[in-house]
Protein backbone atom coordinates (compact mmCIF):
# COMPACT_ATOMS: atom_id res chain seq x y z
CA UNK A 1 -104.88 -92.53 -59.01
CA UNK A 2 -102.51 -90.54 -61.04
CA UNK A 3 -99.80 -87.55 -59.64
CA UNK A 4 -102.46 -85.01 -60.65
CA UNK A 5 -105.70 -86.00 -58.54
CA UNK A 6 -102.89 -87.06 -55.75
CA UNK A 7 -101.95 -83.28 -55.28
CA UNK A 8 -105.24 -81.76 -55.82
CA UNK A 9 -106.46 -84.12 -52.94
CA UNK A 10 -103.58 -83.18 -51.10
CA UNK A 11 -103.31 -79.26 -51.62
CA UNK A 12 -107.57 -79.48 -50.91
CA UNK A 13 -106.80 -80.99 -47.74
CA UNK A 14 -104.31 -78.86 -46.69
CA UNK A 15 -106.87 -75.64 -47.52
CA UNK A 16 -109.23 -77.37 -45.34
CA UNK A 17 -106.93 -76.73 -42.27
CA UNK A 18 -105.00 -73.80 -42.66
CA UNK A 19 -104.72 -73.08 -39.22
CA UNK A 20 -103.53 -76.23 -38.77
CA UNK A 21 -101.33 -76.36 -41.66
CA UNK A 22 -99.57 -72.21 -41.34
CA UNK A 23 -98.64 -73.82 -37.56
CA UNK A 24 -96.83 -77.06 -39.01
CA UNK A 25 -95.18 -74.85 -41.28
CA UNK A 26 -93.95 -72.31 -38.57
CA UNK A 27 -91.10 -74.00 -37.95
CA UNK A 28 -89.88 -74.57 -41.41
CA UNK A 29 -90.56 -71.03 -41.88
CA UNK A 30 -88.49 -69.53 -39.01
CA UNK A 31 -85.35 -72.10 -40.23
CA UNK A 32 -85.49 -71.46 -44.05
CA UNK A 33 -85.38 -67.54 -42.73
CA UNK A 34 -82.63 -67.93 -40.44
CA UNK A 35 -80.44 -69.86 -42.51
CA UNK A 36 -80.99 -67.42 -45.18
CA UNK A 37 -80.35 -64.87 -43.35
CA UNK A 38 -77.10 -66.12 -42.02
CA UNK A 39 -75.85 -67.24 -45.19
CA UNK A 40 -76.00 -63.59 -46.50
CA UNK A 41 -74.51 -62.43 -43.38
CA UNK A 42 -71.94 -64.88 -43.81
CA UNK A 43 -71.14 -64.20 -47.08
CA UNK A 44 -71.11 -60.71 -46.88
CA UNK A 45 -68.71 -60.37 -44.09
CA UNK A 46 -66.28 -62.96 -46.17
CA UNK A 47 -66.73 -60.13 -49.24
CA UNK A 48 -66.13 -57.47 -46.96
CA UNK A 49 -62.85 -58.89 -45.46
CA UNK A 50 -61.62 -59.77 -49.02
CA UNK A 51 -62.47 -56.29 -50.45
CA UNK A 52 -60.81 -54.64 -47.08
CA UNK A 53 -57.67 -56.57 -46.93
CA UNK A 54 -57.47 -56.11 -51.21
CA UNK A 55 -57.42 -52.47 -50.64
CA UNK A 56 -54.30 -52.60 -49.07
CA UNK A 57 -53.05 -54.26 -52.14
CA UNK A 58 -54.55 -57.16 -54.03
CA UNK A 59 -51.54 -58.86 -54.22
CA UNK A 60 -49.39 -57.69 -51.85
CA UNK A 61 -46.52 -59.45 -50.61
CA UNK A 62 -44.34 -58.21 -47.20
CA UNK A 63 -40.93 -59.46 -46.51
CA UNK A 64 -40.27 -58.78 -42.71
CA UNK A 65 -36.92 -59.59 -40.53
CA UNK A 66 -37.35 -61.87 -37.86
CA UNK A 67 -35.01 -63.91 -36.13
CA UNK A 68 -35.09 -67.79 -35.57
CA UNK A 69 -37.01 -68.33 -32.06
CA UNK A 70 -35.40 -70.68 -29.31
CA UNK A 71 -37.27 -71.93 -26.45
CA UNK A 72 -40.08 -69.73 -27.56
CA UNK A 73 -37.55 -66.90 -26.92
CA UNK A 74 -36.02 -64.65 -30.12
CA UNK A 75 -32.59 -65.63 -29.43
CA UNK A 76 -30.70 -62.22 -30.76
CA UNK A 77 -32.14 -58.88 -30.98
CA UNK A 78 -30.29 -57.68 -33.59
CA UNK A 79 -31.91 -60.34 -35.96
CA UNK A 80 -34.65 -57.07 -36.57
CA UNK A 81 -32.52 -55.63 -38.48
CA UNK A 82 -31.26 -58.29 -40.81
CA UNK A 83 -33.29 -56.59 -44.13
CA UNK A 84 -31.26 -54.17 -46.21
CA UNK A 85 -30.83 -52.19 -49.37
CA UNK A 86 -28.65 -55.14 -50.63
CA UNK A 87 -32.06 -57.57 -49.76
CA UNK A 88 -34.22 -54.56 -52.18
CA UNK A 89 -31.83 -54.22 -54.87
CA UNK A 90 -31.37 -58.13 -55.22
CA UNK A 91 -35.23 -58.94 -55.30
CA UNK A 92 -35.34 -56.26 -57.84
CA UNK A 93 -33.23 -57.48 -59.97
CA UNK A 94 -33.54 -61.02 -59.82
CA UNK A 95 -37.11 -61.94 -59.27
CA UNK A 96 -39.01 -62.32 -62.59
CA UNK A 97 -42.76 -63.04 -60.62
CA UNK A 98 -43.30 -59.44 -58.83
CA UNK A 99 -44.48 -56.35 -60.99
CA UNK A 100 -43.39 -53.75 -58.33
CA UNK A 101 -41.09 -53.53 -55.06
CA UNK A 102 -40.24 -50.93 -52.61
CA UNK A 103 -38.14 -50.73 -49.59
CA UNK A 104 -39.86 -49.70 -45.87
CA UNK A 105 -38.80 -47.77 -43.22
CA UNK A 106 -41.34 -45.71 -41.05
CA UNK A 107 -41.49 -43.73 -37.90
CA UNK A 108 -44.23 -42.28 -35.70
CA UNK A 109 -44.02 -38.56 -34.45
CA UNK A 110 -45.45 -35.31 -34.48
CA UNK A 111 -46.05 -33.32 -37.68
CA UNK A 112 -46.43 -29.68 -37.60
CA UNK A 113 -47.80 -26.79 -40.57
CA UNK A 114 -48.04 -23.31 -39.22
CA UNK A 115 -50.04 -23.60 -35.85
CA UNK A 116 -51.34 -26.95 -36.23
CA UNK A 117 -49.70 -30.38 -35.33
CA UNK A 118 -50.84 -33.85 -35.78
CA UNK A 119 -49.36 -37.35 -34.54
CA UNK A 120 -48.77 -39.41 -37.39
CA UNK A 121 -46.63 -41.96 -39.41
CA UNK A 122 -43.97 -41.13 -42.11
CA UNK A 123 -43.19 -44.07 -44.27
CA UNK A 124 -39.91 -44.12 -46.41
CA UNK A 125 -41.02 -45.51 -49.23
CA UNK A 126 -39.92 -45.59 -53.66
CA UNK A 127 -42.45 -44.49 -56.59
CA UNK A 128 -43.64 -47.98 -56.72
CA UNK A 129 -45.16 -48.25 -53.30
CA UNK A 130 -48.36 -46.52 -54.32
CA UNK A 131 -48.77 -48.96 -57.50
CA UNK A 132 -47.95 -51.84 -55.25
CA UNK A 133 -50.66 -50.96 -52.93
CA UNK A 134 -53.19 -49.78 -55.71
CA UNK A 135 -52.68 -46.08 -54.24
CA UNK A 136 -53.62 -43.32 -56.27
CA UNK A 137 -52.73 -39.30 -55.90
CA UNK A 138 -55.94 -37.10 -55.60
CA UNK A 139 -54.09 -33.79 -56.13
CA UNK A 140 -50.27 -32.74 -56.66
CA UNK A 141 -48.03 -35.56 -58.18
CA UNK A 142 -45.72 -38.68 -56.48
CA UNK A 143 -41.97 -37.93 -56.20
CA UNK A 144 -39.33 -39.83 -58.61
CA UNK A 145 -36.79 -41.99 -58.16
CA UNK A 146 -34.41 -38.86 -58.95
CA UNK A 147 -36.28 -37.94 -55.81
CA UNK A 148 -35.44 -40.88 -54.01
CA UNK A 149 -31.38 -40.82 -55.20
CA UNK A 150 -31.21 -37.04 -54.18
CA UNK A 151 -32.64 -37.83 -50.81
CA UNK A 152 -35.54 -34.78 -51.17
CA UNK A 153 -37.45 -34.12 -48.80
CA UNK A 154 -40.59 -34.09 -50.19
CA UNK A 155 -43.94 -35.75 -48.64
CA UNK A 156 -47.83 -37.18 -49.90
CA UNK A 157 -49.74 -36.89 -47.72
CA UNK A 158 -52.97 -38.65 -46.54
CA UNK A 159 -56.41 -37.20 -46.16
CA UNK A 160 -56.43 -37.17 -42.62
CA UNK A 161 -53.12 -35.43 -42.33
CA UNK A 162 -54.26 -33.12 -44.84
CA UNK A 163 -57.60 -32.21 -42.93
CA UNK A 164 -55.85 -32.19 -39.57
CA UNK A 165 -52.69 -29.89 -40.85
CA UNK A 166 -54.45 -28.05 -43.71
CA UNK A 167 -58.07 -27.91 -42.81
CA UNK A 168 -58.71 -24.44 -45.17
CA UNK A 169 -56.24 -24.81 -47.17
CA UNK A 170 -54.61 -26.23 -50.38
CA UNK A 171 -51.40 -27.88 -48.77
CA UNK A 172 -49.52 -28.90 -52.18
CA UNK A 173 -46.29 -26.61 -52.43
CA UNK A 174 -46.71 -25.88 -48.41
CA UNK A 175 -44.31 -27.05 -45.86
CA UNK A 176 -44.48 -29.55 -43.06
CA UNK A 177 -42.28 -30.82 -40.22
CA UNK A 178 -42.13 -33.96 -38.75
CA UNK A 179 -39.33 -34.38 -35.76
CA UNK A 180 -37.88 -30.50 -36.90
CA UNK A 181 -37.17 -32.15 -40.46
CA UNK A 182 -38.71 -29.82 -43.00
CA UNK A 183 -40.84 -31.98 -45.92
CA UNK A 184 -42.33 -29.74 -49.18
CA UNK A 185 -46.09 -31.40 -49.75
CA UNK A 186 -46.09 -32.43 -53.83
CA UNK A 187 -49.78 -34.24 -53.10
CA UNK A 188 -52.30 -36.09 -51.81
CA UNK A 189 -53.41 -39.34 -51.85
CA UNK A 190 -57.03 -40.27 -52.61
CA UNK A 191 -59.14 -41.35 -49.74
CA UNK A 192 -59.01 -44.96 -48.43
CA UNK A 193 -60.81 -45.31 -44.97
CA UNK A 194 -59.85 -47.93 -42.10
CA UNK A 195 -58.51 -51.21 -43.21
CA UNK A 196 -59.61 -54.68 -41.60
CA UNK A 197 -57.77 -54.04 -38.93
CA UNK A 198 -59.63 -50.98 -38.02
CA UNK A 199 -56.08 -48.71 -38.48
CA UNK A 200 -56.70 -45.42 -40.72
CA UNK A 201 -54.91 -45.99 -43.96
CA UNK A 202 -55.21 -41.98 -44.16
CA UNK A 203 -53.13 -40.86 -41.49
CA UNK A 204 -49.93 -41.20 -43.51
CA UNK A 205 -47.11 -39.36 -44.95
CA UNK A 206 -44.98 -40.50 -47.61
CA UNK A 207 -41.63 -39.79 -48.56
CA UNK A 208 -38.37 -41.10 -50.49
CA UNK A 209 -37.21 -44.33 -48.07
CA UNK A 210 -33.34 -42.39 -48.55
CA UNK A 211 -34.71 -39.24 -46.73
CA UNK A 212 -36.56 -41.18 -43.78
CA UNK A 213 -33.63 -43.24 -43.09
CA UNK A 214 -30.98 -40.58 -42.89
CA UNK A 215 -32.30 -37.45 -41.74
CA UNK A 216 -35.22 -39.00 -39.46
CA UNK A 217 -34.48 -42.54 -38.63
CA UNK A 218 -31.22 -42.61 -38.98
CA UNK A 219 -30.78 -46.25 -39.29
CA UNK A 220 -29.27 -48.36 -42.86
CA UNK A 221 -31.49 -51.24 -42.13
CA UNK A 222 -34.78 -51.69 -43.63
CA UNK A 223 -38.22 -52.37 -41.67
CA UNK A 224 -39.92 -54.48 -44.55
CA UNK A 225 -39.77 -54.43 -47.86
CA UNK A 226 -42.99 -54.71 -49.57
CA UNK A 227 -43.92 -56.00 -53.25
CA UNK A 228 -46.28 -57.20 -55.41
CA UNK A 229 -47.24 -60.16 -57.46
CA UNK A 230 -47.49 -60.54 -61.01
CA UNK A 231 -51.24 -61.49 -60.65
CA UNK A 232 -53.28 -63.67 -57.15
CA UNK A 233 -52.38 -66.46 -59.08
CA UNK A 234 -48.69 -66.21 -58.70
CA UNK A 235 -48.50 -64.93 -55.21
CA UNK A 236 -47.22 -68.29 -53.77
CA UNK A 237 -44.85 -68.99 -56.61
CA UNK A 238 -43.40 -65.05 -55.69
CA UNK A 239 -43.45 -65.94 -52.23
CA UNK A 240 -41.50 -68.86 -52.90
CA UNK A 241 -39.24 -66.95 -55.26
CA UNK A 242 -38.81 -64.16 -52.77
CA UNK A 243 -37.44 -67.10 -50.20
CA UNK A 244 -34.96 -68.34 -52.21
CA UNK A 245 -33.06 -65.56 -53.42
CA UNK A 246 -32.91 -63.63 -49.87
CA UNK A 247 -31.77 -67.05 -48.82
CA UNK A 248 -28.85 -67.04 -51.17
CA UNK A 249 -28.33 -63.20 -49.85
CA UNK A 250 -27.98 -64.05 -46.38
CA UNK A 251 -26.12 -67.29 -47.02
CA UNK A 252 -28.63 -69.15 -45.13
CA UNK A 253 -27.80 -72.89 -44.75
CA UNK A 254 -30.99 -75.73 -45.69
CA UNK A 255 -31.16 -76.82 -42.13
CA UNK A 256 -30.79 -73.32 -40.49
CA UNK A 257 -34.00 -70.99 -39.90
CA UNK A 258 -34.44 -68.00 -41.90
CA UNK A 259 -33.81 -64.93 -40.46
CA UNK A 260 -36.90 -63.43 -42.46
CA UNK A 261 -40.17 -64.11 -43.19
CA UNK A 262 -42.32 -63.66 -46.41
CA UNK A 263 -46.26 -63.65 -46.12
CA UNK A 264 -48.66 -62.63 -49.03
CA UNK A 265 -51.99 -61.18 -48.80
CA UNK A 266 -53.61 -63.97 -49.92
CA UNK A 267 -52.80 -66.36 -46.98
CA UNK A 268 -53.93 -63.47 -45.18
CA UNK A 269 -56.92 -63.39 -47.06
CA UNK A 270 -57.20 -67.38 -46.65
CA UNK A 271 -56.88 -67.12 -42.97
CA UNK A 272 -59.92 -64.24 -42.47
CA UNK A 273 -62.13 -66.49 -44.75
CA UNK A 274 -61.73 -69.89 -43.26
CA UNK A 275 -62.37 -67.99 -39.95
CA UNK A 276 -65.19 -66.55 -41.44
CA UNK A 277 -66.53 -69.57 -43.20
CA UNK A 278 -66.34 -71.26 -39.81
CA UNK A 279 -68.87 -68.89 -38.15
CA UNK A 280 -70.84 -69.25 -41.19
CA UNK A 281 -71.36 -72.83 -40.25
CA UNK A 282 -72.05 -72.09 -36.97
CA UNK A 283 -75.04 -69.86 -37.55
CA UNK A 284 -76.01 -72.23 -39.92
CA UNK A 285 -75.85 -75.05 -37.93
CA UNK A 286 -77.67 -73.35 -34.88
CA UNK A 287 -80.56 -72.06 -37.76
CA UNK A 288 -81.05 -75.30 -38.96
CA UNK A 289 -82.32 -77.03 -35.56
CA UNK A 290 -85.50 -74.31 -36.17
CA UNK A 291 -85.44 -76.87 -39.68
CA UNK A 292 -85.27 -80.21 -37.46
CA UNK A 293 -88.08 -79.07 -35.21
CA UNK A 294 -90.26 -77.95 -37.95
CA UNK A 295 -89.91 -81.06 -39.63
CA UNK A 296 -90.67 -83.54 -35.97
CA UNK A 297 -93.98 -81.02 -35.97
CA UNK A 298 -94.84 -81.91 -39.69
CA UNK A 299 -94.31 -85.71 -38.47
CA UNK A 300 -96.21 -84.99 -35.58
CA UNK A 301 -99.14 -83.27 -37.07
CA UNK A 302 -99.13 -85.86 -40.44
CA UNK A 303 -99.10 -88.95 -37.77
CA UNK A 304 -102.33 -86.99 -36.09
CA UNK A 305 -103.74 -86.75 -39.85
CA UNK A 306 -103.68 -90.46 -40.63
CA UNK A 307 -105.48 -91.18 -37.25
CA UNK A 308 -108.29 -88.79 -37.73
CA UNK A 309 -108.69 -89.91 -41.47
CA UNK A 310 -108.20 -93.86 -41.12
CA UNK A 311 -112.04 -94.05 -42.31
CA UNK A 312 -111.37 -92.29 -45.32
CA UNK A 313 -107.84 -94.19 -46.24
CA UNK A 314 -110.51 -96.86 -45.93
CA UNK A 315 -112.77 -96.11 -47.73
CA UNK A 316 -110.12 -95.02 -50.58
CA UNK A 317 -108.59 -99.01 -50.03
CA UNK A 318 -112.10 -100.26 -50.37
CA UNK A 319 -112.95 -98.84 -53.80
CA UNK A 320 -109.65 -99.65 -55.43
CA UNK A 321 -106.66 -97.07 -54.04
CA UNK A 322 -103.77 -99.15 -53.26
CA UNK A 323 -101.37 -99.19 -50.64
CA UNK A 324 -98.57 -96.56 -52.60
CA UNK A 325 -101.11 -94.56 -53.76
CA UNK A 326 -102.24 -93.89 -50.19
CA UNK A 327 -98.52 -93.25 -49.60
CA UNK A 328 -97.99 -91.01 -51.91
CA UNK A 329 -101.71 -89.08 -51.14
CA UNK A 330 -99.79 -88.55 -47.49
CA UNK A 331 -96.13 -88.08 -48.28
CA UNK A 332 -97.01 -85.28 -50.87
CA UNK A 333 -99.06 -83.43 -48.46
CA UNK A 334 -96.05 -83.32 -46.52
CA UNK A 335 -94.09 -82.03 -48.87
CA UNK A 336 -96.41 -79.85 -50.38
CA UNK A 337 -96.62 -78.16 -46.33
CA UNK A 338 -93.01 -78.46 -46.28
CA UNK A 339 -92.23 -76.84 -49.10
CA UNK A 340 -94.81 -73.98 -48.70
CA UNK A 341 -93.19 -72.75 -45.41
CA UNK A 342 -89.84 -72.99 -47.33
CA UNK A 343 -91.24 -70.43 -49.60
CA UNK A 344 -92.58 -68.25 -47.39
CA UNK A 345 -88.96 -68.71 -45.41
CA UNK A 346 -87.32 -67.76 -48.45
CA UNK A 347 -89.44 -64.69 -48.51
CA UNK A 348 -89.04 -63.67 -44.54
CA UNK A 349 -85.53 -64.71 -45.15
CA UNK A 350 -84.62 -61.96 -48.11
CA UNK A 351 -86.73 -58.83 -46.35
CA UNK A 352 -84.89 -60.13 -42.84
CA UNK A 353 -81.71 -59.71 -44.54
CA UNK A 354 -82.38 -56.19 -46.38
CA UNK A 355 -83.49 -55.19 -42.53
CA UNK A 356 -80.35 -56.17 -41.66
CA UNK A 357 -78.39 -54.48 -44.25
CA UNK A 358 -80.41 -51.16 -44.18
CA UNK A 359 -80.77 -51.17 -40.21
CA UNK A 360 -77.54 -52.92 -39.27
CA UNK A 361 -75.62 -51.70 -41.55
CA UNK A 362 -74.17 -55.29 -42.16
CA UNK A 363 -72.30 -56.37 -45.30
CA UNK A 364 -74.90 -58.87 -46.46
CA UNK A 365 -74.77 -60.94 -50.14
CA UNK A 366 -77.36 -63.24 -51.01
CA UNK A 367 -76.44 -66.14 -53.16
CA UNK A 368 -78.70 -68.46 -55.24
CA UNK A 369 -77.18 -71.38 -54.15
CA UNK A 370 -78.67 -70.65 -50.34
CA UNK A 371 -81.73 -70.10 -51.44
CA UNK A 372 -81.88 -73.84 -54.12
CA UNK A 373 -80.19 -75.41 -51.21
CA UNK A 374 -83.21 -74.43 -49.01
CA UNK A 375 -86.03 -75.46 -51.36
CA UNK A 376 -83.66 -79.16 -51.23
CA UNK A 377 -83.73 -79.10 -47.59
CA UNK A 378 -87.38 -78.48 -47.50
CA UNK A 379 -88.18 -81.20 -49.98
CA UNK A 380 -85.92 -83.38 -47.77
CA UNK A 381 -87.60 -82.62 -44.61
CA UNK A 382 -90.85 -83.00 -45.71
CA UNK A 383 -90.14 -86.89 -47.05
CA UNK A 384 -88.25 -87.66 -44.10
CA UNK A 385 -90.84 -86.64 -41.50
CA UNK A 386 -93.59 -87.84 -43.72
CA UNK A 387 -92.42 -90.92 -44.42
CA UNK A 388 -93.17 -92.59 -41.46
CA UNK A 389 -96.94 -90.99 -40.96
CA UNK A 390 -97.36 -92.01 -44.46
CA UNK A 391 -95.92 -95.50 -44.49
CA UNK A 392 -98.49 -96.38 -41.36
CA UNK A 393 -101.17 -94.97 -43.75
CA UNK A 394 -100.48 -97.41 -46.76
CA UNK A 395 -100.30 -100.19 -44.40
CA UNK A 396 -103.71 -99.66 -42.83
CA UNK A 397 -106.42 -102.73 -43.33
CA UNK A 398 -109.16 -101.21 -45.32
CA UNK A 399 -111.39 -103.64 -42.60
CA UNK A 400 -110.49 -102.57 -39.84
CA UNK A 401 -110.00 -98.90 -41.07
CA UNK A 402 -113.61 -98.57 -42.39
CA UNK A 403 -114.49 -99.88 -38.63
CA UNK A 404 -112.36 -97.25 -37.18
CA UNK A 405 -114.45 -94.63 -34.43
C-alpha cells in the first residue's frame, strides 16, 4: 500500500469518529493555544521593556559615585561625592567611543508660576543631555552652552510641569520659581510618558548644570554624569573606556575598588530580558503539560483503536498488507489527529492572543517561529504517542486477529 491510500484510509477513519477524534484532539488543542499565547505574551513584554528602557536613551551610559563597601557597610560617606567637573571635562575630552556627555546634578522641590505650584525635579544638565537621551523640544528652543558658561537661569520644561503650572497658557518666555530661584521657560519638551520603572519622564525641568549647582544646590560635586555610546554595539567597549580614564583621574590603584561605577543601558536591558525570557519559559513550560496530556489521550484512544479493529488489521495481513504498512496505516492517523488539533490550536491560539491584546491591553508579538515550532511539536507528539498503539498493531498475528471477538 502506498503513502496515498495509507492517508485516505486514515483521514476516512478519522471522519468516521469525529466525536471521538475532536475529544483526542482537545488536549493538543488547549496546549498549542496556550503556548501560543504565552509566547506572544512573552515576547511582547520583552519588546515592551526594550522599547521603554530605549526611550530613556538607546544607548545610554550613567557614571554614578559610589564608594567601596566593607562588611556590607559603605565605609565613608563622603565617597557620594567623589564625581566632578574635572571627571566631565576629562571623559570629554579623552574618550573617542561616546557621541555625547553631560554632567548631572538634580534636586526635588516646589515650583511655582503665578498662583499655581507643582512638586517636581530640576535637573542641571548641558545641551547634549537631550541628544543623549533622544529628547526632543516640542515648542521654544534648548539653552546653549553660552547658557551653561553664563550660569542663566533658564528652564525646559516637561509636559506635566507645563499642564500643572501653565494649564491655559503658552508658558515659553513666562517665569517660574523653584526654591525662590527665578527660571525664564525657553521650551518644552515633547511628550514621553512613564518609563519602565513606572516614574513620569514628564515631570521635569531642565536647566544649565552651572545654575542648579550654585544658586539651588549649592554643591561643586556632581550626582552622575550621563553619556552616550557611539552606537549598542560599542556600549561595553565605552563602558570600559569610561573605567579607565576616571581611574587614571582618581588615581585609583589595580587592587583598590573604584570609587565609581559605570552601567550602560544595555546590561540594563540584558537584565529585564533574561528576567523576562525566564517567565517566558515558565508559561511555556506549564502550557506544554496541556501538550503531554493530549498526547497520553491520543495514545490512549489509538491503543483503544487497534483493539476494536484487530479483525480488520487482519483481514488487511491476510490479503497481503504487511507488518509496516499496518504501522504506518496507525501512526499516520495519529499524526494526522495530532496535527489537526495543532491547527486548530494555532487558530484558538492567534484570536486568544488578539483578546488579550485588545481586552488586556497586553503588549503581545507573535512570531513565526512559535507557531513552526508548534506544528514540530505536534508532529512529535503524535509519533511518540502513536508509536506504541501502532507498533502492537503491526505485530498482530493475522490468525489470531481474524479470530478476534
Amino acid at each position: 500500500m502506498n503513502f496515498t491510500n495509507l492517508l485516505k484510509i486514515a483521514w476516512k477513519t478519522i471522519l468516521l469518529n469525529k466525536t471521538r477524534a475532536m475529544l483526542t484532539m482537545l488536549g493538543i488543542i488547549i496546549g498549542v493555544a496556550s503556548v501560543i499565547a504565552m509566547l506572544a505574551i512573552g515576547e511582547g513584554s520583552k519588546e515592551s521593556i526594550k522599547k521603554n528602557i530605549s526611550s530613556m536613551g538607546a544607548n545610554l551610559i550613567t557614571i554614578r559615585p559610589g564608594a567601596g563597601m566593607m562588611g556590607g557597610v559603605r565605609s565613608d560617606p563622603s565617597a557620594m561625592q567623589t564625581l566632578t567637573l574635572a571627571d566631565y571635562k576629562a571623559l570629554k575630552s579623552q574618550a573617542t567611543l561616546i557621541k555625547g556627555i553631560s554632567p548631572l546634578v538634580n534636586g526635588s522641590g516646589q515650583s511655582i508660576a503665578g498662583s499655581n505650584n507643582w512638586p517636581t525635579t530640576i535637573y542641571g544638565v548641558s545641551p547634549e543631555y537631550l541628544k543623549i537621551r533622544d529628547w526632543n523640544v516640542d515648542q521654544g528652543s534648548m539653552f546653549t552652552e553660552d547658557d551653561v558658561e553664563a550660569y542663566a537661569k533658564m528652564a525646559v520644561i516637561g509636559k506635566t510641569v507645563q499642564e500643572n503650572l501653565f494649564p491655559n497658557d503658552n508658558p515659553i518666555g513666562k517665569m517660574i520659581r523653584f526654591k525662590n530661584i527665578p527660571f525664564k521657560v525657553i521650551g518644552v519638551l515633547k511628550e514621553k510618558g512613564e518609563n519602565t520603572f513606572g516614574q513620569d519622564q514628564d515631570d521635569i525641568i531642565i536647566a544649565p548644570y552651572t545654575a542648579v549647582q550654585k544658586r539651588i544646590l549649592a554643591q561643586t560635586y556632581l550626582q552622575s554624569i550621563v553619556a552616550s555610546s557611539l552606537s549598542e554595539d560599542d556600549s561595553e567597549a565605552a563602558v570600559n573606556e569610561i573605567t579607565s580614564i576616571i581611574e587614571n583621574q582618581h588615581h585609583i590603584k589595580p587592587e583598590e575598588d573604584n570609587d565609581f561605577n559605570v552601567s550602560s543601558q544595555q546590561e540594563i536591558i540584558s537584565t529585564f530580558s533574561s528576567t523576562s525570557e525566564m517567565l517566558t519559559v515558565l508559561l511555556v513550560a506549564i502550557a506544554s503539560i496541556s501538550l503531554l496530556v493530549g498526547g497520553i489521550g491520543i495514545m490512549n484512544i489509538m491503543y483503544v483503536s487497534v483493539k476494536e479493529r484487530t479483525r480488520e488489521i487482519g483481514l488487511r495481513m491476510a490479503i497481503g498488507a504487511k507488518g509496516k504498512d499496518i504501522l504506518m496505516q496507525f501512526l499516520i492517523e495519529s499524526v494526522l489527529i495530532s496535527i489537526t488539533g495543532g491547527i486548530l490550536g494555532v487558530l484558538i491560539g492567534l484570536v486568544a492572543t488578539f483578546a488579550i491584546k485588545t481586552f488586556a491591553g497586553w503588549p503581545v508579538s507573535i512570531t513565526l517561529s512559535s507557531i513552526v515550532l508548534s506544528f514540530v511539536v505536534c508532529t512529535v507528539t503524535g509519533v511518540f504517542f502513536g508509536w506504541y498503539p501502532a507498533r502492537k498493531a503491526a505485530q498482530q498475528d493475522p490468525i489470531t486477529a481474524l479470530r478476534y471477538e
